[in-house]
C-alpha atoms as a PDB file:
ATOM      1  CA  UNK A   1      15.238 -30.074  17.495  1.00  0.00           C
ATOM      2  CA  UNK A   2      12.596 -27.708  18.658  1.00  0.00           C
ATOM      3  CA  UNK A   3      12.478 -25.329  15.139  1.00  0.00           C
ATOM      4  CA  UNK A   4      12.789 -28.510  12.648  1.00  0.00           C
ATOM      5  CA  UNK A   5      10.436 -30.866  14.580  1.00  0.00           C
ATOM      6  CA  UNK A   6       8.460 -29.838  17.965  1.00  0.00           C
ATOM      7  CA  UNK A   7       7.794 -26.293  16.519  1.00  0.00           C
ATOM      8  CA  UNK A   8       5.503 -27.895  13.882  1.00  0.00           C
ATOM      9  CA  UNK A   9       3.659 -30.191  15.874  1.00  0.00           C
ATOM     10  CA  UNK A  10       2.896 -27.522  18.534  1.00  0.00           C
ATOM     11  CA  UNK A  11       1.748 -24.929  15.561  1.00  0.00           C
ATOM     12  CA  UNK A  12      -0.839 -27.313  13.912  1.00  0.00           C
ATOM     13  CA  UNK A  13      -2.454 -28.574  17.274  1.00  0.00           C
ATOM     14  CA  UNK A  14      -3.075 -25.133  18.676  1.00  0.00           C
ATOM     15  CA  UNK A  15      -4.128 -23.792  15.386  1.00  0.00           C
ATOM     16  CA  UNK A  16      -6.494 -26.100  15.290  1.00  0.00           C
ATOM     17  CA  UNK A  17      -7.922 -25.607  18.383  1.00  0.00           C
ATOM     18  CA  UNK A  18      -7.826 -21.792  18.099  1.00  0.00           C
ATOM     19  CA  UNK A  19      -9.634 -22.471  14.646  1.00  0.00           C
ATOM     20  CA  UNK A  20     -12.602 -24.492  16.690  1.00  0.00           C
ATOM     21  CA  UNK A  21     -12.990 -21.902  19.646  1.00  0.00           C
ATOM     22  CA  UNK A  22     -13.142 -18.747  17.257  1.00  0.00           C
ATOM     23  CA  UNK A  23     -15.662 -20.513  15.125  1.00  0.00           C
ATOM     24  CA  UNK A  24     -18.740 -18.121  16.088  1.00  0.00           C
ATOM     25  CA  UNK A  25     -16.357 -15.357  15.756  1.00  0.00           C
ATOM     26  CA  UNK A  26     -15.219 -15.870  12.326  1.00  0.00           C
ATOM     27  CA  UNK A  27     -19.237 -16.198  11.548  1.00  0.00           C
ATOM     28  CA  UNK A  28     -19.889 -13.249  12.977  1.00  0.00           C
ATOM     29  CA  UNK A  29     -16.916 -11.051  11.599  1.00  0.00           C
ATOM     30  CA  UNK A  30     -18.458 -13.139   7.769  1.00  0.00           C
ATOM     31  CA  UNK A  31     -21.731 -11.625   8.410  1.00  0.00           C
ATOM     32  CA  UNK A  32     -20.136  -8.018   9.222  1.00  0.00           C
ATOM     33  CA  UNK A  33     -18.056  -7.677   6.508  1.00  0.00           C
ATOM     34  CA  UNK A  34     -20.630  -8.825   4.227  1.00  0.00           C
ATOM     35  CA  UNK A  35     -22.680  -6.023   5.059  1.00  0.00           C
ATOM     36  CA  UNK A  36     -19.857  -3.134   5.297  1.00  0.00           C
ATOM     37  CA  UNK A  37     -17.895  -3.963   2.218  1.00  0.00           C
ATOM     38  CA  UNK A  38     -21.075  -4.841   0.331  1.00  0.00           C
ATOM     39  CA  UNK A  39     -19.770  -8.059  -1.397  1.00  0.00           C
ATOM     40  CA  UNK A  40     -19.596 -11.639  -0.338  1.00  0.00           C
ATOM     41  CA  UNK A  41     -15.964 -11.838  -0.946  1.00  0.00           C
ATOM     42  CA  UNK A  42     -14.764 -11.715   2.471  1.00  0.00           C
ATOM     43  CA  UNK A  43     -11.556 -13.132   1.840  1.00  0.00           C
ATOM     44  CA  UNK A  44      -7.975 -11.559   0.511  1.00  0.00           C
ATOM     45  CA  UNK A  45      -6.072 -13.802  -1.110  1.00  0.00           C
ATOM     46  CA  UNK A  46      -2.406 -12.707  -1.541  1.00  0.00           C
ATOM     47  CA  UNK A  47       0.830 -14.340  -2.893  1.00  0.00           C
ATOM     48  CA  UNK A  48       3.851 -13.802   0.029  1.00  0.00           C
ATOM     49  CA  UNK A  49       7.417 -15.281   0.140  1.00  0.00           C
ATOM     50  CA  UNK A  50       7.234 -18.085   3.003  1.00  0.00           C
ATOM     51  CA  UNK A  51      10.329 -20.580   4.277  1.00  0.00           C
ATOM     52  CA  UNK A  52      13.030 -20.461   1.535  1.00  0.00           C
ATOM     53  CA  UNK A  53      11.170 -17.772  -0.789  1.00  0.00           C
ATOM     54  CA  UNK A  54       8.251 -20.429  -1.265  1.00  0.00           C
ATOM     55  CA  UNK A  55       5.271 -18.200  -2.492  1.00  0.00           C
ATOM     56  CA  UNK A  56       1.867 -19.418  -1.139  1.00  0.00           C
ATOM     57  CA  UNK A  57      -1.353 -17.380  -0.620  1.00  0.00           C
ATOM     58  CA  UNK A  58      -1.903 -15.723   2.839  1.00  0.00           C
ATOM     59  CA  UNK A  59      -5.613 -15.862   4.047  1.00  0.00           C
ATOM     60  CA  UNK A  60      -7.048 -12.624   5.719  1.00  0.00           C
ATOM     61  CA  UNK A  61     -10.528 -10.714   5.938  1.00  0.00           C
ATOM     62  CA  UNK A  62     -10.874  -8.627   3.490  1.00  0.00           C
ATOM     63  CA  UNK A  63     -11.310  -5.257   5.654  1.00  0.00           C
ATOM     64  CA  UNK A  64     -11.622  -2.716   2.310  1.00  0.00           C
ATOM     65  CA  UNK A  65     -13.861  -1.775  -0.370  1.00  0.00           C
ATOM     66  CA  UNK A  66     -13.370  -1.961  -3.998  1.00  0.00           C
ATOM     67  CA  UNK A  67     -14.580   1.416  -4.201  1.00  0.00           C
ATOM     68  CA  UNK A  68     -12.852   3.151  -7.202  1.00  0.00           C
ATOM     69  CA  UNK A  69     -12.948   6.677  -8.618  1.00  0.00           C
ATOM     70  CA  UNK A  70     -14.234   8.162 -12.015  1.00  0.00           C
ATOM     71  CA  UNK A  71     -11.485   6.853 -13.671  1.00  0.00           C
ATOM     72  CA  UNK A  72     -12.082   3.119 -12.432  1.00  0.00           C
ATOM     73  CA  UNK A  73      -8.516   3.197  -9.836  1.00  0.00           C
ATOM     74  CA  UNK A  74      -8.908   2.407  -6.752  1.00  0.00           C
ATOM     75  CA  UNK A  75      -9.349   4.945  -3.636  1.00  0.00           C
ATOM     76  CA  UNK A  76      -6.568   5.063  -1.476  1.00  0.00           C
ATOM     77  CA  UNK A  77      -6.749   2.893   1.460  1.00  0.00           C
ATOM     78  CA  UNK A  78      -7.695   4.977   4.103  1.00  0.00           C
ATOM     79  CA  UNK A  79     -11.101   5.611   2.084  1.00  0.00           C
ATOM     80  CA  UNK A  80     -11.307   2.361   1.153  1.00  0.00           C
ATOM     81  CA  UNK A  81     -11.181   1.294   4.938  1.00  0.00           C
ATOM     82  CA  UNK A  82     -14.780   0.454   6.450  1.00  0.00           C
ATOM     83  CA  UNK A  83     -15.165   1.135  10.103  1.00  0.00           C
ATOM     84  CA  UNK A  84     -15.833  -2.509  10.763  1.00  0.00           C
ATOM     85  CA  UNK A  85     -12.486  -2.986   8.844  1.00  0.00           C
ATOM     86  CA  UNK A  86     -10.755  -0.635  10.820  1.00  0.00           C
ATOM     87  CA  UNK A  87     -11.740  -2.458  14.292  1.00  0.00           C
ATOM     88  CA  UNK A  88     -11.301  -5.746  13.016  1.00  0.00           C
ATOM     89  CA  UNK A  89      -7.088  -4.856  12.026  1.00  0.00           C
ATOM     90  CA  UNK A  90      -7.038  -3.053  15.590  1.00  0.00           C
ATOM     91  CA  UNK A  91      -8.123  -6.030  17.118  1.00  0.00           C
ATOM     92  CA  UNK A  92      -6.177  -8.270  15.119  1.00  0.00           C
ATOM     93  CA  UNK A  93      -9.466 -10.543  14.184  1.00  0.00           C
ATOM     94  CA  UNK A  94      -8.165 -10.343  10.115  1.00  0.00           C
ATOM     95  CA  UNK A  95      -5.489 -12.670  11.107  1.00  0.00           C
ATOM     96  CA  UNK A  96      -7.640 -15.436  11.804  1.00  0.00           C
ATOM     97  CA  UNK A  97      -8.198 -16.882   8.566  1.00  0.00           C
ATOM     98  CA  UNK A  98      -4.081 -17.298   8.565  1.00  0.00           C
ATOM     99  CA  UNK A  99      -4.642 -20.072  11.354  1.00  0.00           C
ATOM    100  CA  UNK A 100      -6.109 -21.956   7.968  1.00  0.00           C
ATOM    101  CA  UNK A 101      -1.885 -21.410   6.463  1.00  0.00           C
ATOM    102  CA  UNK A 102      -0.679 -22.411   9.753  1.00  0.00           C
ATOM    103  CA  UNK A 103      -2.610 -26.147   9.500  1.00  0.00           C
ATOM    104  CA  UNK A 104      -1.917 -26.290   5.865  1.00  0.00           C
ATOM    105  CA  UNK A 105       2.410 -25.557   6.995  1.00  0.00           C
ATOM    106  CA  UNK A 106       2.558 -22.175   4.928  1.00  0.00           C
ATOM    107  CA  UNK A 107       3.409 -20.325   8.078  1.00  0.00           C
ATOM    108  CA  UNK A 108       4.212 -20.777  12.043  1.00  0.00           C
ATOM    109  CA  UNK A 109       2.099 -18.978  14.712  1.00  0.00           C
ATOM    110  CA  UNK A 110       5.539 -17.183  15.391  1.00  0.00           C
ATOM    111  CA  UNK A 111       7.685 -15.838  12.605  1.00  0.00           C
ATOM    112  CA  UNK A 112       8.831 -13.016  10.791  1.00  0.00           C
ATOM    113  CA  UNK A 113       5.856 -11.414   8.783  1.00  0.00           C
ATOM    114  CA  UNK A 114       5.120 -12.446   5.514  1.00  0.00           C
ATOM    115  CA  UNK A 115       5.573  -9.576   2.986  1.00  0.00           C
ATOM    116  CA  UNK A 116       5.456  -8.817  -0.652  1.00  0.00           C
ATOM    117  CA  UNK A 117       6.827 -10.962  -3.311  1.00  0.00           C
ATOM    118  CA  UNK A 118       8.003  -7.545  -5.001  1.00  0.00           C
ATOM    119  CA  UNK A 119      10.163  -7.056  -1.668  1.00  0.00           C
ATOM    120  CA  UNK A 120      12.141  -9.833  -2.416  1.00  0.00           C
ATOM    121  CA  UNK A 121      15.017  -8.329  -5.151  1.00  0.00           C
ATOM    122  CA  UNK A 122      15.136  -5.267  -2.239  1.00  0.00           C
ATOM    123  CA  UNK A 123      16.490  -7.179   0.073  1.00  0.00           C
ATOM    124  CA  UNK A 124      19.843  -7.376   1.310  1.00  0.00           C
ATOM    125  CA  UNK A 125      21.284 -10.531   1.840  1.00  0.00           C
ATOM    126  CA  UNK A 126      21.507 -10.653   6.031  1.00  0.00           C
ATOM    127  CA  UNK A 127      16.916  -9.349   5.718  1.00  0.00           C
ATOM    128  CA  UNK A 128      16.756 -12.294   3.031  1.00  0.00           C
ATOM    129  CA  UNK A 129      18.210 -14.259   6.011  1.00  0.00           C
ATOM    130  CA  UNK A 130      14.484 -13.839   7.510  1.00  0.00           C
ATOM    131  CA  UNK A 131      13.003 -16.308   5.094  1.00  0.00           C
ATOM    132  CA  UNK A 132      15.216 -18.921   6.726  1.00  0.00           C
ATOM    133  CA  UNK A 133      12.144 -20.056   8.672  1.00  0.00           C
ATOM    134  CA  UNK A 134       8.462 -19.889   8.176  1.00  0.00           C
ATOM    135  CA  UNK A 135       6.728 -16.961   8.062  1.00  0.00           C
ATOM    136  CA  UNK A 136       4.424 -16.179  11.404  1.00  0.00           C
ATOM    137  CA  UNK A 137       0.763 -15.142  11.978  1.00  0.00           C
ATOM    138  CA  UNK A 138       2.627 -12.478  14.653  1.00  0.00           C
ATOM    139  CA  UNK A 139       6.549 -12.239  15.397  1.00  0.00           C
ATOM    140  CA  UNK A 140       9.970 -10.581  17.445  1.00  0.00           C
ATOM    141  CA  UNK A 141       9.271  -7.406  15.049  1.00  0.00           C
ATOM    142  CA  UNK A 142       5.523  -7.356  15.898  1.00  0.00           C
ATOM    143  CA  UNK A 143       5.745  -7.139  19.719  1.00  0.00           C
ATOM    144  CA  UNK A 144       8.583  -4.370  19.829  1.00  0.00           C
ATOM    145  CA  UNK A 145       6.409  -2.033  17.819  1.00  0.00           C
ATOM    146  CA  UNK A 146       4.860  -3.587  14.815  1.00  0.00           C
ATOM    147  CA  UNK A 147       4.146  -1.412  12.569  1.00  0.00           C
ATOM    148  CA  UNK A 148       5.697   2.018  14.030  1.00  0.00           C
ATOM    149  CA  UNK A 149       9.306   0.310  13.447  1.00  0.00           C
ATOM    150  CA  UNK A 150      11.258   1.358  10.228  1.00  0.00           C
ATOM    151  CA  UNK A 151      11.680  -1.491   7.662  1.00  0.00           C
ATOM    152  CA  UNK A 152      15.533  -1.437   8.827  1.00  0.00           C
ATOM    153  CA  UNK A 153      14.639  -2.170  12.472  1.00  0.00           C
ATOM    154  CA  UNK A 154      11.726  -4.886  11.389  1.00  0.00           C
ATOM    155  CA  UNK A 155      14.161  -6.685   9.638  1.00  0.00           C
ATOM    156  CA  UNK A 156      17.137  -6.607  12.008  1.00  0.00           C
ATOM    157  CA  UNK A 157      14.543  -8.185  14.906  1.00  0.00           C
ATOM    158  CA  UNK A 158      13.165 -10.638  12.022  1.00  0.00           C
ATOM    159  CA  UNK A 159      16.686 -11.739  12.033  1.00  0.00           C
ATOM    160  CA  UNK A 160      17.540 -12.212  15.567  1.00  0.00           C
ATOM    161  CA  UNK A 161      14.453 -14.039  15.901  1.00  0.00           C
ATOM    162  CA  UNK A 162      15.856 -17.152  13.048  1.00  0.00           C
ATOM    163  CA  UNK A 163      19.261 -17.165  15.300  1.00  0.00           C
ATOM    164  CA  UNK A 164      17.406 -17.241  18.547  1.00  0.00           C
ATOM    165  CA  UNK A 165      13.990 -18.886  17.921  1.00  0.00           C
ATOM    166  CA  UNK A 166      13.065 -21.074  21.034  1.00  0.00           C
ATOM    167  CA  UNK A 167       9.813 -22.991  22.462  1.00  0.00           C
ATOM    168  CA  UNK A 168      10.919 -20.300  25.521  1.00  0.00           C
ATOM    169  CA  UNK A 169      11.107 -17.561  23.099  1.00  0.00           C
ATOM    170  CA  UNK A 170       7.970 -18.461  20.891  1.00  0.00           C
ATOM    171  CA  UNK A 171       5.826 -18.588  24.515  1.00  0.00           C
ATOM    172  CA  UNK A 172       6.959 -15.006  25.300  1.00  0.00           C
ATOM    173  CA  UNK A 173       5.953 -13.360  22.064  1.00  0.00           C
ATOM    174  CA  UNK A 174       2.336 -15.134  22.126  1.00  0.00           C
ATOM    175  CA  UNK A 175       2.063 -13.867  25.765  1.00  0.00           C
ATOM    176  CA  UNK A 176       3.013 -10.441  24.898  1.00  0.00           C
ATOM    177  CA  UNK A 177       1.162 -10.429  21.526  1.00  0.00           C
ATOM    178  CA  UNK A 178      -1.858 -11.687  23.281  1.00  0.00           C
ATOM    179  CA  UNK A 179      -1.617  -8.175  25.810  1.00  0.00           C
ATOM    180  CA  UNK A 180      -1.081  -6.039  23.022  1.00  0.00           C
ATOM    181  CA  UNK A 181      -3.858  -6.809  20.696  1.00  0.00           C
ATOM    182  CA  UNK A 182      -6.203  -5.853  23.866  1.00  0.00           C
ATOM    183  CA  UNK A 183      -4.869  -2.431  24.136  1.00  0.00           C
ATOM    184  CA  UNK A 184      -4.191  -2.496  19.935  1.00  0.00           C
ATOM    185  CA  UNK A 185      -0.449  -1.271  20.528  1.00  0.00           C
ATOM    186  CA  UNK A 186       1.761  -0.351  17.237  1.00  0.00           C
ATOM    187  CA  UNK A 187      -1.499  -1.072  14.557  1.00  0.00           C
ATOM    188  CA  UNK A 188      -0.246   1.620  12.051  1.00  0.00           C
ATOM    189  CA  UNK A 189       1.826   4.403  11.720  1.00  0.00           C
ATOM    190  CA  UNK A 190       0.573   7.583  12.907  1.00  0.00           C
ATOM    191  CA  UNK A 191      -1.563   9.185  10.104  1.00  0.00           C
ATOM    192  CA  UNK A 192      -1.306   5.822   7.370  1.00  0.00           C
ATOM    193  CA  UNK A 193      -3.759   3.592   7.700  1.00  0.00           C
ATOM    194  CA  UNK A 194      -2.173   0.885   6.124  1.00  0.00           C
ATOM    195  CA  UNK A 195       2.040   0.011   6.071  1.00  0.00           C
ATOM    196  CA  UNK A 196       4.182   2.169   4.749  1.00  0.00           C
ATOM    197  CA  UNK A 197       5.562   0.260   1.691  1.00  0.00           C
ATOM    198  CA  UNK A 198       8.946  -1.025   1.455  1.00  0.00           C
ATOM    199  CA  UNK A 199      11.224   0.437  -0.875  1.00  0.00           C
ATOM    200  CA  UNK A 200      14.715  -0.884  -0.031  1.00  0.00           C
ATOM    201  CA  UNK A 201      16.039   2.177   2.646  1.00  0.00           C
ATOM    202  CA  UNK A 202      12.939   2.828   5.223  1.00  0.00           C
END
């Protein structure tokens, strides 16, 4: 009952309210990124798998240049990376705009992660097993180690999550989640600055 009904209802009520408190936030982070990344496209737009392999578009800041080298290709993400981008993934704030997917029922506040669409024909078929629910804004995987997990491990705690998701469970990752984006726990992998891409093994 909770998962097809009362897990909803609860998402779109407190995204909404998040949406209304961070209001001068979001302004503020506009502004910012305006200036660093020298554009006034603040917003990343990106297709992801959601509930049942559904593709929408996941909302998030924008937090890296276009900056591209002789030959017009993009520089690697790391140089790409402003240092108002980098502080706005360690503290989490680029998520915000996915509140906006959460309202419109793309995603859940808790859930496995959205990924890639090219993931999809890499999974196997117990990891396609996370797209069983909607994706989340943070997740099971997210607050036992995020992004310094393999893929393998990610996707085994993506798992458990569908065959264990509970309003007791859901309360205890938001708690935790809520801890570690103060002390920025598990942003990236040690020397990436960005996820290590997904190539079916890792």
């Amino acid at each position: 009952m909770y998962n097809s009904f009362f897990k909803r209802i609860i998402d779109f009520f407190i995204a909404l309210v998040m949406l209304l408190i961070s209001g001068p936030i979001i302004i503020i982070v506009i502004i910012l990124l305006c200036l660093a990344n020298r554009t006034t496209r603040i917003f990343f737009l990106q297709e992801r798998p959601g509930k049942n392999e559904e593709v929408f578009k996941v909302i998030k800041f924008k937090t890296m240049t276009d900056e591209r080298d002789k030959d017009g290709n993009l520089l690697s993400d790391e140089k790409r990376l402003t240092k108002i981008g980098k502080f706005i993934r360690s503290t989490s704030i680029d998520e915000l705009p996915q509140l906006i997917n959460v309202l419109k029922g793309d995603m859940s506040l808790i859930g496995p992660r959205p990924l890639r669409t090219y993931y999809l024909p890499l999974y196997s078929k117990e990891q396609m097993r996370r797209h069983e629910v909607r994706p989340g804004i943070t997740g099971w995987a997210q607050i036992n180690g995020r992004n310094n997990l393999s893929w393998t491990k990610k996707f085994e705690l993506d798992v458990w999550y569908v065959d264990h998701c509970s309003f007791y469970l859901d309360m205890k990752i938001i708690f935790i989640t809520i801890r570690k984006v103060f002390i920025r726990e598990g942003i990236s992998k040690e020397g990436e600055a960005t996820t290590v891409p997904f190539n079916g093994h890792n």
